[in-house]
PDB file of N, CA and C in Angstrom:
ATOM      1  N   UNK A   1     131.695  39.387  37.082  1.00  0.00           N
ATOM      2  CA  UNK A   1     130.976  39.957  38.191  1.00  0.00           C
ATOM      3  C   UNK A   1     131.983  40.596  39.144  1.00  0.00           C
ATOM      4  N   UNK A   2     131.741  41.652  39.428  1.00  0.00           N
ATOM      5  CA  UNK A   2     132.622  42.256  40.538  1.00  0.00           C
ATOM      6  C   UNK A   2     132.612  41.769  41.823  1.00  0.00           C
ATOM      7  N   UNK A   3     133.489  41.989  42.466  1.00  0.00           N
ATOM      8  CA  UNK A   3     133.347  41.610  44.368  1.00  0.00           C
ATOM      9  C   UNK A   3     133.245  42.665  44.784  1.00  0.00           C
ATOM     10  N   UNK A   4     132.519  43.224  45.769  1.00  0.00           N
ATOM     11  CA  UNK A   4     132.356  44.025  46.538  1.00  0.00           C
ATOM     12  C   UNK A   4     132.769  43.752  47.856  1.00  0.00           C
ATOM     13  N   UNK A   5     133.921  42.818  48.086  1.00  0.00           N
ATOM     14  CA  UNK A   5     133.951  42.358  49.729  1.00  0.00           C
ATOM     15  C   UNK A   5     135.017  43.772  49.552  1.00  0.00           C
ATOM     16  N   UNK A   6     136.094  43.878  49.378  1.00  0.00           N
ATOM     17  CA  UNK A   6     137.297  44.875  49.379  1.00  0.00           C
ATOM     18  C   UNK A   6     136.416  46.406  49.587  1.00  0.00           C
ATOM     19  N   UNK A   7     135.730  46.766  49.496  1.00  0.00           N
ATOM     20  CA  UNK A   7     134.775  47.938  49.727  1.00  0.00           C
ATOM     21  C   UNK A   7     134.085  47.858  50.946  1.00  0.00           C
ATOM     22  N   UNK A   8     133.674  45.972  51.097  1.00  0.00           N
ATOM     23  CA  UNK A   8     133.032  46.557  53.124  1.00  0.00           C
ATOM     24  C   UNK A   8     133.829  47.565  53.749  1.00  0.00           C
ATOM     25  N   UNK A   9     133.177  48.339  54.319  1.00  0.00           N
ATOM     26  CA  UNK A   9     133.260  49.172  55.168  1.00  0.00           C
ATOM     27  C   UNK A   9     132.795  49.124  56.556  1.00  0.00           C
ATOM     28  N   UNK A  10     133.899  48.892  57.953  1.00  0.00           N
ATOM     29  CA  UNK A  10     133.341  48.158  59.126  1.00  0.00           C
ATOM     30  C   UNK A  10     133.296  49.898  59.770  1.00  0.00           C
ATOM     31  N   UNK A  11     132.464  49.878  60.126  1.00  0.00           N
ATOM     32  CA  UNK A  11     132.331  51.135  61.162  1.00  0.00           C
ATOM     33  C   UNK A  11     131.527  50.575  62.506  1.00  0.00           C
ATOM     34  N   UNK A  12     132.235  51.022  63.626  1.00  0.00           N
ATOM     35  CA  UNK A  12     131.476  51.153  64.900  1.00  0.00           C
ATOM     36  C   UNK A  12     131.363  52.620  65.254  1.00  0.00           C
ATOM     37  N   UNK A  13     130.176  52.286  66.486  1.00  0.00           N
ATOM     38  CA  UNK A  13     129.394  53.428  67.312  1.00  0.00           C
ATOM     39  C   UNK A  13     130.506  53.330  68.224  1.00  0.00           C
ATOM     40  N   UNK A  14     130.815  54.607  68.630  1.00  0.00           N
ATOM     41  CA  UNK A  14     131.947  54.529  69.782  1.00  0.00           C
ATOM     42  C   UNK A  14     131.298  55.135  70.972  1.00  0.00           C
ATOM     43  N   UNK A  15     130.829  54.383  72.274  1.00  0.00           N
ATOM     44  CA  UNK A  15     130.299  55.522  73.238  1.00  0.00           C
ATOM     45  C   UNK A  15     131.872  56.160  73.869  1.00  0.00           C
ATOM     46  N   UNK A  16     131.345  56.690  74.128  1.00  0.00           N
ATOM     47  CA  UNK A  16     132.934  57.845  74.587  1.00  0.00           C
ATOM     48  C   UNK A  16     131.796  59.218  75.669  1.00  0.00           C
ATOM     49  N   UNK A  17     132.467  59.587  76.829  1.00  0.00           N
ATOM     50  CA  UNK A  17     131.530  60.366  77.514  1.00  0.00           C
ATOM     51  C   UNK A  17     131.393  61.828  76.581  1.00  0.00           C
ATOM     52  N   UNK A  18     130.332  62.407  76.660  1.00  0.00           N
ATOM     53  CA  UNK A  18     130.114  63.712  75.255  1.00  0.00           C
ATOM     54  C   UNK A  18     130.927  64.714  75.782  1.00  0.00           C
ATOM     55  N   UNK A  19     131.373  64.505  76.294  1.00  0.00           N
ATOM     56  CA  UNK A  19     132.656  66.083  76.849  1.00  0.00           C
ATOM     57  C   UNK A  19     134.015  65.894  75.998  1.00  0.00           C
ATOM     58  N   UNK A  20     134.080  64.519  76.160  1.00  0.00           N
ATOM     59  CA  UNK A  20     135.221  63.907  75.552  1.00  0.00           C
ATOM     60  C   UNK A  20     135.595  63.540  74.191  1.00  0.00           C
ATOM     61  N   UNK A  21     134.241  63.731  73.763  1.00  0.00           N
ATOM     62  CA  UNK A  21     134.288  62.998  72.288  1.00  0.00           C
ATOM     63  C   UNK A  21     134.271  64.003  70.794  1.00  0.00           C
ATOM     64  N   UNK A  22     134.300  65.364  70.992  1.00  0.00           N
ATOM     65  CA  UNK A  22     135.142  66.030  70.140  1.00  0.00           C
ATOM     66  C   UNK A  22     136.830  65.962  70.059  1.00  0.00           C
ATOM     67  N   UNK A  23     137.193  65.804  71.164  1.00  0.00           N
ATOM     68  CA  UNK A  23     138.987  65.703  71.383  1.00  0.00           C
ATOM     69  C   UNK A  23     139.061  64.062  70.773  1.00  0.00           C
ATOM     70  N   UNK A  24     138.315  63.106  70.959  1.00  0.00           N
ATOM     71  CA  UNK A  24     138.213  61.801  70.383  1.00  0.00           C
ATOM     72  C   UNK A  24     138.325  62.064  69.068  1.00  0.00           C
ATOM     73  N   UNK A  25     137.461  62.266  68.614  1.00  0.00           N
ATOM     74  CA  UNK A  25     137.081  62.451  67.056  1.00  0.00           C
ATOM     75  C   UNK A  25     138.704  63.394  66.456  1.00  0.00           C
ATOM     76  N   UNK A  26     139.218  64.591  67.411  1.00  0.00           N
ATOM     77  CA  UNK A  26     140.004  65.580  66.820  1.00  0.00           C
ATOM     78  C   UNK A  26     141.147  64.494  66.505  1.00  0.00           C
ATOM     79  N   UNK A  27     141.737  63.773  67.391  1.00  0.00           N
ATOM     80  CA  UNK A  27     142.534  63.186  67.502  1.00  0.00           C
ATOM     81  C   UNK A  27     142.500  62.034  66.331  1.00  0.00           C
ATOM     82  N   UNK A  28     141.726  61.375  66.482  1.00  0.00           N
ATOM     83  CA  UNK A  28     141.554  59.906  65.621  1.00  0.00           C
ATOM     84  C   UNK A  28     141.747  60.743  63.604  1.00  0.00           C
ATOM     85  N   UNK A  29     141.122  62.042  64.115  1.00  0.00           N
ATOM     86  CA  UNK A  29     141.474  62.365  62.916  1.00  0.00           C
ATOM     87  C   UNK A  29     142.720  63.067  62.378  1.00  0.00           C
ATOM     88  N   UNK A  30     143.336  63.313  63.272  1.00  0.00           N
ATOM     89  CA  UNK A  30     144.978  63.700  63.166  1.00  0.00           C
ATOM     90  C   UNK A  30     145.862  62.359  62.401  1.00  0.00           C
ATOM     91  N   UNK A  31     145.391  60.855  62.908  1.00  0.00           N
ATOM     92  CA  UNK A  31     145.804  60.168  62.726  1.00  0.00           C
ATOM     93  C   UNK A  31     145.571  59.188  61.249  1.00  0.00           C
ATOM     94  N   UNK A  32     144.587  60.158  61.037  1.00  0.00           N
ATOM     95  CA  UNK A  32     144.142  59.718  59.782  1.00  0.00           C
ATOM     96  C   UNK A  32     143.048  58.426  59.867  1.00  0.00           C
ATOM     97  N   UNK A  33     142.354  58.426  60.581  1.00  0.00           N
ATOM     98  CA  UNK A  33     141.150  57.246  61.081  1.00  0.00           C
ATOM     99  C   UNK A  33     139.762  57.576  60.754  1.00  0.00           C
ATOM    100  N   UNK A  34     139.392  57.055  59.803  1.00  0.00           N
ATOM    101  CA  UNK A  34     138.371  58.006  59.432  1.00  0.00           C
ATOM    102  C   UNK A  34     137.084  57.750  60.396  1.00  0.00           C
ATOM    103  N   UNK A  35     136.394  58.718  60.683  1.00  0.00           N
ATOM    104  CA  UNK A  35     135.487  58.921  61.343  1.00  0.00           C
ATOM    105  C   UNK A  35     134.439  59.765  61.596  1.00  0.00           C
ATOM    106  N   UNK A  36     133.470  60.202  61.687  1.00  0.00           N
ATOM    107  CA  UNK A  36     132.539  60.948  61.942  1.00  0.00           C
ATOM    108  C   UNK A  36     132.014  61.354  63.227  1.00  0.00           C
ATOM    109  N   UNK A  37     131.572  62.707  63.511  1.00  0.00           N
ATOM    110  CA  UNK A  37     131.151  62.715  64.891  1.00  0.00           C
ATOM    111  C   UNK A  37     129.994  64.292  64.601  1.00  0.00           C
ATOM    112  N   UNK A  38     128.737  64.007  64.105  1.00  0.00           N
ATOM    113  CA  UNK A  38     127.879  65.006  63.960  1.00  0.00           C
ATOM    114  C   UNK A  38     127.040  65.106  65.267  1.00  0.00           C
ATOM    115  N   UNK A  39     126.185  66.529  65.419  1.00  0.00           N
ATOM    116  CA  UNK A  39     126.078  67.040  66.061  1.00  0.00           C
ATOM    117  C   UNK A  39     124.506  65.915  67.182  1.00  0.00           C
ATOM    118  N   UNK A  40     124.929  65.806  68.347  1.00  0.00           N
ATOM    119  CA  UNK A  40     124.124  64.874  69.435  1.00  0.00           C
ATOM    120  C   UNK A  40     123.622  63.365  68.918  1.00  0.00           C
ATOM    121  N   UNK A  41     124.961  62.936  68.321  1.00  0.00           N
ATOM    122  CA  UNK A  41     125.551  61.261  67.589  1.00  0.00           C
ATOM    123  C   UNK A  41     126.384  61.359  68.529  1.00  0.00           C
ATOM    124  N   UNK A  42     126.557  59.759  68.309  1.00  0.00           N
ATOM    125  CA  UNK A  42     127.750  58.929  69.109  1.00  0.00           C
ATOM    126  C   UNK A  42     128.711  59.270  67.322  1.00  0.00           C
ATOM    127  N   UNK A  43     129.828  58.724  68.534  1.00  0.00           N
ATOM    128  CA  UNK A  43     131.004  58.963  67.595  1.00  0.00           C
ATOM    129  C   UNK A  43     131.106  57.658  66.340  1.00  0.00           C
ATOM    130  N   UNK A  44     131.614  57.763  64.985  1.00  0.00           N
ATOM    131  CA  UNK A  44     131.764  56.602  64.604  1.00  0.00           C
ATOM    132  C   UNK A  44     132.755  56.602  63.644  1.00  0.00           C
ATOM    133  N   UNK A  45     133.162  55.649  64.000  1.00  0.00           N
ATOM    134  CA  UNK A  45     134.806  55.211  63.560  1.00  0.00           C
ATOM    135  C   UNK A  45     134.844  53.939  62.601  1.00  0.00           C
ATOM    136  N   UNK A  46     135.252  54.180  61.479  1.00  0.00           N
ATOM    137  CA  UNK A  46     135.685  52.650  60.419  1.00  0.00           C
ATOM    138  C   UNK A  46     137.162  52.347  60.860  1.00  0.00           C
ATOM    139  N   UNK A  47     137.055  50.959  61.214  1.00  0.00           N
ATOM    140  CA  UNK A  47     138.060  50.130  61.524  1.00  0.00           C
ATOM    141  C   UNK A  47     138.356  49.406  60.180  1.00  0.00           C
ATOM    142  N   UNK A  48     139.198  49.463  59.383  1.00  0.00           N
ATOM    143  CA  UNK A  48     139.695  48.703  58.346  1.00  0.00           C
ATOM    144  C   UNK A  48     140.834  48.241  58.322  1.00  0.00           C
ATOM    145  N   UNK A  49     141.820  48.058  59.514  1.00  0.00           N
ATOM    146  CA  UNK A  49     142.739  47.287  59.393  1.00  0.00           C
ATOM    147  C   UNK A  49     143.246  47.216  61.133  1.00  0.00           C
ATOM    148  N   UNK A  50     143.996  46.295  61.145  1.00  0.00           N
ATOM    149  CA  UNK A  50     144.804  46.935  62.629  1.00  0.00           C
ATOM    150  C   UNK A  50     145.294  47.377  62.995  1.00  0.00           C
ATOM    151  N   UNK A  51     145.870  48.489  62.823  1.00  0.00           N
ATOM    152  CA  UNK A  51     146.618  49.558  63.444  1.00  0.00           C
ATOM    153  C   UNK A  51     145.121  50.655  63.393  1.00  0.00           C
ATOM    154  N   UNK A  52     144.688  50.396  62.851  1.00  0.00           N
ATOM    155  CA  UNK A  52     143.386  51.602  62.980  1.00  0.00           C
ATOM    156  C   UNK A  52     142.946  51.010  64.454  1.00  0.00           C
ATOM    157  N   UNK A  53     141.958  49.790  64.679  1.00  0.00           N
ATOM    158  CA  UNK A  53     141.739  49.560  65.781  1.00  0.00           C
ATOM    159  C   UNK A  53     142.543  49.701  67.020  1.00  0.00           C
ATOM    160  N   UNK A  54     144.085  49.604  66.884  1.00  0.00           N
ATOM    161  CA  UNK A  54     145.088  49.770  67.914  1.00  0.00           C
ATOM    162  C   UNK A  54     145.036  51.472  68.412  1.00  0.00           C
ATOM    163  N   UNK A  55     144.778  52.111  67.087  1.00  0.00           N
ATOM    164  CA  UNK A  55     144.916  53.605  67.447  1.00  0.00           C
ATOM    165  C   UNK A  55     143.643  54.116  68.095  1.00  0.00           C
ATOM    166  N   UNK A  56     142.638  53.615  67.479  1.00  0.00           N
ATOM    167  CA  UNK A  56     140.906  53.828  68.357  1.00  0.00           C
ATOM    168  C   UNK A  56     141.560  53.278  70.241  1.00  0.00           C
ATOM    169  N   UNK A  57     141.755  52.749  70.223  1.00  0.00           N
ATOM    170  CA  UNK A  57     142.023  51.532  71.428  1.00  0.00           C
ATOM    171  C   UNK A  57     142.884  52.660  72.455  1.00  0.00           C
ATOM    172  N   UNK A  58     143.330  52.741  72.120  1.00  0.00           N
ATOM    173  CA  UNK A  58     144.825  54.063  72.355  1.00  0.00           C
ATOM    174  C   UNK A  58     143.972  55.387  72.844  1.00  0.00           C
ATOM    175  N   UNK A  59     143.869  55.966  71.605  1.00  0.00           N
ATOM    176  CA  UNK A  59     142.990  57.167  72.337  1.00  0.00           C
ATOM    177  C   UNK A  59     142.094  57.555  73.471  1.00  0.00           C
ATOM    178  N   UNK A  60     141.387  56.065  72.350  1.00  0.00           N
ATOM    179  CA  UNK A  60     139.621  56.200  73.965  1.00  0.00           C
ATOM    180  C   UNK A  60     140.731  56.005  75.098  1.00  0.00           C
ATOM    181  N   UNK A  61     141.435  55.240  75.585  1.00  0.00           N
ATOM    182  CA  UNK A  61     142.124  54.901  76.884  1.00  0.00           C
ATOM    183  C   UNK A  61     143.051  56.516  77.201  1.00  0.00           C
ATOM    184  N   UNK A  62     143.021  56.716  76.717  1.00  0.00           N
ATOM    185  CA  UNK A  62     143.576  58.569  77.017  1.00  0.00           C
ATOM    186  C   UNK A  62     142.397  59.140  77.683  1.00  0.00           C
ATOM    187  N   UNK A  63     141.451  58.500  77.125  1.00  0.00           N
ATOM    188  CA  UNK A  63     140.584  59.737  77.582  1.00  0.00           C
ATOM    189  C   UNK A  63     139.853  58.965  78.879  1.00  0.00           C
ATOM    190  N   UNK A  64     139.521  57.704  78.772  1.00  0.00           N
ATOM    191  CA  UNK A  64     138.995  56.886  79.794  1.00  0.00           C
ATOM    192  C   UNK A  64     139.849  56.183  81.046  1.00  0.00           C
ATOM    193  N   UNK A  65     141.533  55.993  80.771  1.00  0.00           N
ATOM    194  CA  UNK A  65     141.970  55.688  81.706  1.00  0.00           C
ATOM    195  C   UNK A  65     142.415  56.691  82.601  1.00  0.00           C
ATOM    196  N   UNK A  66     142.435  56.198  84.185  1.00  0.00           N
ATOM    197  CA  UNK A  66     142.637  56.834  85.343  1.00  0.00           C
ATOM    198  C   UNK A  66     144.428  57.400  85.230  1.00  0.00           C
ATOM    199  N   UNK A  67     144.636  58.466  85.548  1.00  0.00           N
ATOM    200  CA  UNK A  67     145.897  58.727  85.854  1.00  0.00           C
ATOM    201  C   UNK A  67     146.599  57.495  86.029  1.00  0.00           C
ATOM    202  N   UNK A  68     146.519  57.139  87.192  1.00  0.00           N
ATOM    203  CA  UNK A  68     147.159  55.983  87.628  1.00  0.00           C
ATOM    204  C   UNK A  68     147.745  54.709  87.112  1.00  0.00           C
ATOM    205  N   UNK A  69     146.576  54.783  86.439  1.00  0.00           N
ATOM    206  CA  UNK A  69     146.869  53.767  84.989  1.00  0.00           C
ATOM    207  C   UNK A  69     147.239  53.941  83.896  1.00  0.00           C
ATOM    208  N   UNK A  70     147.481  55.084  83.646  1.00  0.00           N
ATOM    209  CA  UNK A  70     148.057  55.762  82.421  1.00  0.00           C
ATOM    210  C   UNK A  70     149.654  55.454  83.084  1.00  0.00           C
ATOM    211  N   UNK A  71     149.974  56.271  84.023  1.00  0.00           N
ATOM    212  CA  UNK A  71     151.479  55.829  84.650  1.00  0.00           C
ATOM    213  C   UNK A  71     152.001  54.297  84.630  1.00  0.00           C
ATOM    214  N   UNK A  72     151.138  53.691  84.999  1.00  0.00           N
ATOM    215  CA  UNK A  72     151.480  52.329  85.615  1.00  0.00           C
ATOM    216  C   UNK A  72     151.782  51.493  84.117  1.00  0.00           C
ATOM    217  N   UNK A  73     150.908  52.010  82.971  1.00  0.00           N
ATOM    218  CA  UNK A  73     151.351  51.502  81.717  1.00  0.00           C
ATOM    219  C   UNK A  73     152.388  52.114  81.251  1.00  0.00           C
ATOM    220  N   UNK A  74     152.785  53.124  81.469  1.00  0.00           N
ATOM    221  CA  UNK A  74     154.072  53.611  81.050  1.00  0.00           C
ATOM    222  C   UNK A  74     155.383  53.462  81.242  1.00  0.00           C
ATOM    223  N   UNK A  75     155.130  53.148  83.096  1.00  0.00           N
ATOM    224  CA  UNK A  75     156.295  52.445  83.514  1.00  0.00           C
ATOM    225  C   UNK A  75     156.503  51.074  83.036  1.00  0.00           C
ATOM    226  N   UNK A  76     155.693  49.973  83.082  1.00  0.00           N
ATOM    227  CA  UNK A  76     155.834  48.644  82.411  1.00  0.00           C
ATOM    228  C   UNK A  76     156.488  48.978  81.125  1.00  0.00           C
ATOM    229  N   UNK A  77     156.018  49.634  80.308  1.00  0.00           N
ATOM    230  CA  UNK A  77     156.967  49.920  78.691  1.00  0.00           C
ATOM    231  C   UNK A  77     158.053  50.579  78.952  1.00  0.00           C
ATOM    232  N   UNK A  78     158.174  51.214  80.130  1.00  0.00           N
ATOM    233  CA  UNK A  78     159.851  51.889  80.071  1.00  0.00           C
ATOM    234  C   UNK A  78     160.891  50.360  80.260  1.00  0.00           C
ATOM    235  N   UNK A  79     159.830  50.072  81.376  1.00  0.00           N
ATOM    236  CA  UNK A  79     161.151  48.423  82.327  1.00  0.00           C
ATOM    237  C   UNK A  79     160.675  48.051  81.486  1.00  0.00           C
ATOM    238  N   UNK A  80     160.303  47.417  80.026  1.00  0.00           N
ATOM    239  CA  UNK A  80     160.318  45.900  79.458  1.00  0.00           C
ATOM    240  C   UNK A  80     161.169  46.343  78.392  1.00  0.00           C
ATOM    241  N   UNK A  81     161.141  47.700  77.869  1.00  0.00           N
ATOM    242  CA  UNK A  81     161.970  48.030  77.126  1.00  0.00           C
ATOM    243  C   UNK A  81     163.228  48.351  77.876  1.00  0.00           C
ATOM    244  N   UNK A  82     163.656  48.463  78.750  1.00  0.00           N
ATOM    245  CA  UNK A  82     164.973  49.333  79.238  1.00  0.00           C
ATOM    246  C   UNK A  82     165.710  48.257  79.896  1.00  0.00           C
ATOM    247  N   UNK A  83     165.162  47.130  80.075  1.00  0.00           N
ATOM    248  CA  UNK A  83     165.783  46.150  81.027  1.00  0.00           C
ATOM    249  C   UNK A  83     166.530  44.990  79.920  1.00  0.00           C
ATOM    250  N   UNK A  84     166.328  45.518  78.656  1.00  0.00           N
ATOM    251  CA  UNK A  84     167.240  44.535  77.703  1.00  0.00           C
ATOM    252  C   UNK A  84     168.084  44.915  77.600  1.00  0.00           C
ATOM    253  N   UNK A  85     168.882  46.097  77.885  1.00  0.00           N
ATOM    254  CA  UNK A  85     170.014  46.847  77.499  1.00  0.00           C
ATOM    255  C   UNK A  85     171.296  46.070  78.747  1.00  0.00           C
TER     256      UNK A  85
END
Protein backbone atom coordinates (compact mmCIF):
# COMPACT_ATOMS: atom_id res chain seq x y z
CA UNK A 1 0.00 0.00 0.00
CA UNK A 2 1.38 3.33 -0.69
CA UNK A 3 1.61 6.37 1.82
CA UNK A 4 0.40 9.35 0.73
CA UNK A 5 1.55 11.41 3.88
CA UNK A 6 4.96 12.71 1.80
CA UNK A 7 2.48 14.29 -0.88
CA UNK A 8 0.30 16.35 1.86
CA UNK A 9 0.32 19.44 0.63
CA UNK A 10 -0.12 22.34 3.48
CA UNK A 11 -1.32 25.48 1.83
CA UNK A 12 -2.63 28.62 3.61
CA UNK A 13 -4.96 31.63 2.67
CA UNK A 14 -2.71 34.55 3.15
CA UNK A 15 -4.76 37.86 3.87
CA UNK A 16 -2.27 40.44 2.74
CA UNK A 17 -3.98 44.09 1.90
CA UNK A 18 -5.04 43.69 -2.23
CA UNK A 19 -2.67 46.50 -3.28
CA UNK A 20 -0.01 44.54 -1.84
CA UNK A 21 -0.54 41.19 -2.75
CA UNK A 22 0.63 40.95 -6.37
CA UNK A 23 4.28 42.23 -5.16
CA UNK A 24 3.57 39.34 -2.35
CA UNK A 25 2.87 36.70 -4.65
CA UNK A 26 5.86 38.35 -7.24
CA UNK A 27 8.24 37.99 -4.63
CA UNK A 28 7.44 34.63 -2.81
CA UNK A 29 7.75 33.53 -6.28
CA UNK A 30 11.22 34.76 -7.03
CA UNK A 31 12.02 32.69 -4.13
CA UNK A 32 10.74 29.77 -5.33
CA UNK A 33 7.56 29.35 -2.79
CA UNK A 34 5.02 28.04 -4.48
CA UNK A 35 1.94 29.86 -4.56
CA UNK A 36 -1.02 31.10 -6.25
CA UNK A 37 -2.73 34.38 -6.42
CA UNK A 38 -5.82 34.41 -9.12
CA UNK A 39 -7.83 37.06 -9.98
CA UNK A 40 -10.23 38.68 -6.59
CA UNK A 41 -8.65 35.42 -4.27
CA UNK A 42 -6.71 35.77 -1.33
CA UNK A 43 -3.29 34.81 -1.85
CA UNK A 44 -2.21 31.13 -1.23
CA UNK A 45 0.92 29.83 -0.30
CA UNK A 46 2.13 25.94 0.42
CA UNK A 47 4.30 25.85 3.34
CA UNK A 48 6.29 22.57 3.13
CA UNK A 49 9.15 23.06 5.11
CA UNK A 50 10.79 25.87 7.18
CA UNK A 51 12.54 28.06 5.46
CA UNK A 52 9.43 28.37 3.21
CA UNK A 53 7.41 29.59 6.23
CA UNK A 54 10.46 31.86 7.38
CA UNK A 55 10.43 33.37 3.81
CA UNK A 56 6.34 33.86 3.75
CA UNK A 57 7.02 35.46 7.35
CA UNK A 58 9.73 37.80 5.85
CA UNK A 59 7.97 39.16 3.01
CA UNK A 60 4.41 39.75 4.38
CA UNK A 61 6.50 41.85 7.15
CA UNK A 62 7.99 43.95 4.16
CA UNK A 63 4.98 44.72 3.20
CA UNK A 64 3.07 45.04 6.63
CA UNK A 65 5.76 46.37 8.85
CA UNK A 66 5.99 50.14 9.72
CA UNK A 67 9.19 51.85 8.59
CA UNK A 68 10.17 52.12 11.95
CA UNK A 69 10.17 48.71 12.53
CA UNK A 70 11.71 47.63 9.62
CA UNK A 71 14.83 49.91 10.94
CA UNK A 72 14.64 48.98 14.45
CA UNK A 73 14.98 45.21 13.22
CA UNK A 74 17.81 45.96 11.28
CA UNK A 75 19.68 47.71 13.69
CA UNK A 76 19.29 44.81 16.39
CA UNK A 77 20.90 42.37 13.53
CA UNK A 78 23.63 44.83 12.74
CA UNK A 79 24.57 45.15 16.96
CA UNK A 80 24.05 41.34 17.66
CA UNK A 81 26.02 40.57 14.79
CA UNK A 82 28.76 43.33 14.95
CA UNK A 83 29.28 43.35 18.65
CA UNK A 84 31.11 39.83 18.51
CA UNK A 85 33.93 41.09 16.63
Amino acid sequence: MKSYSSEIEIKHLVEVNWVDRWQVYQRLEELDVPCSCAANQPLKVEISNPTAAVQLWSVVRRFTASRQDQIWTLECCWKSRYQQF
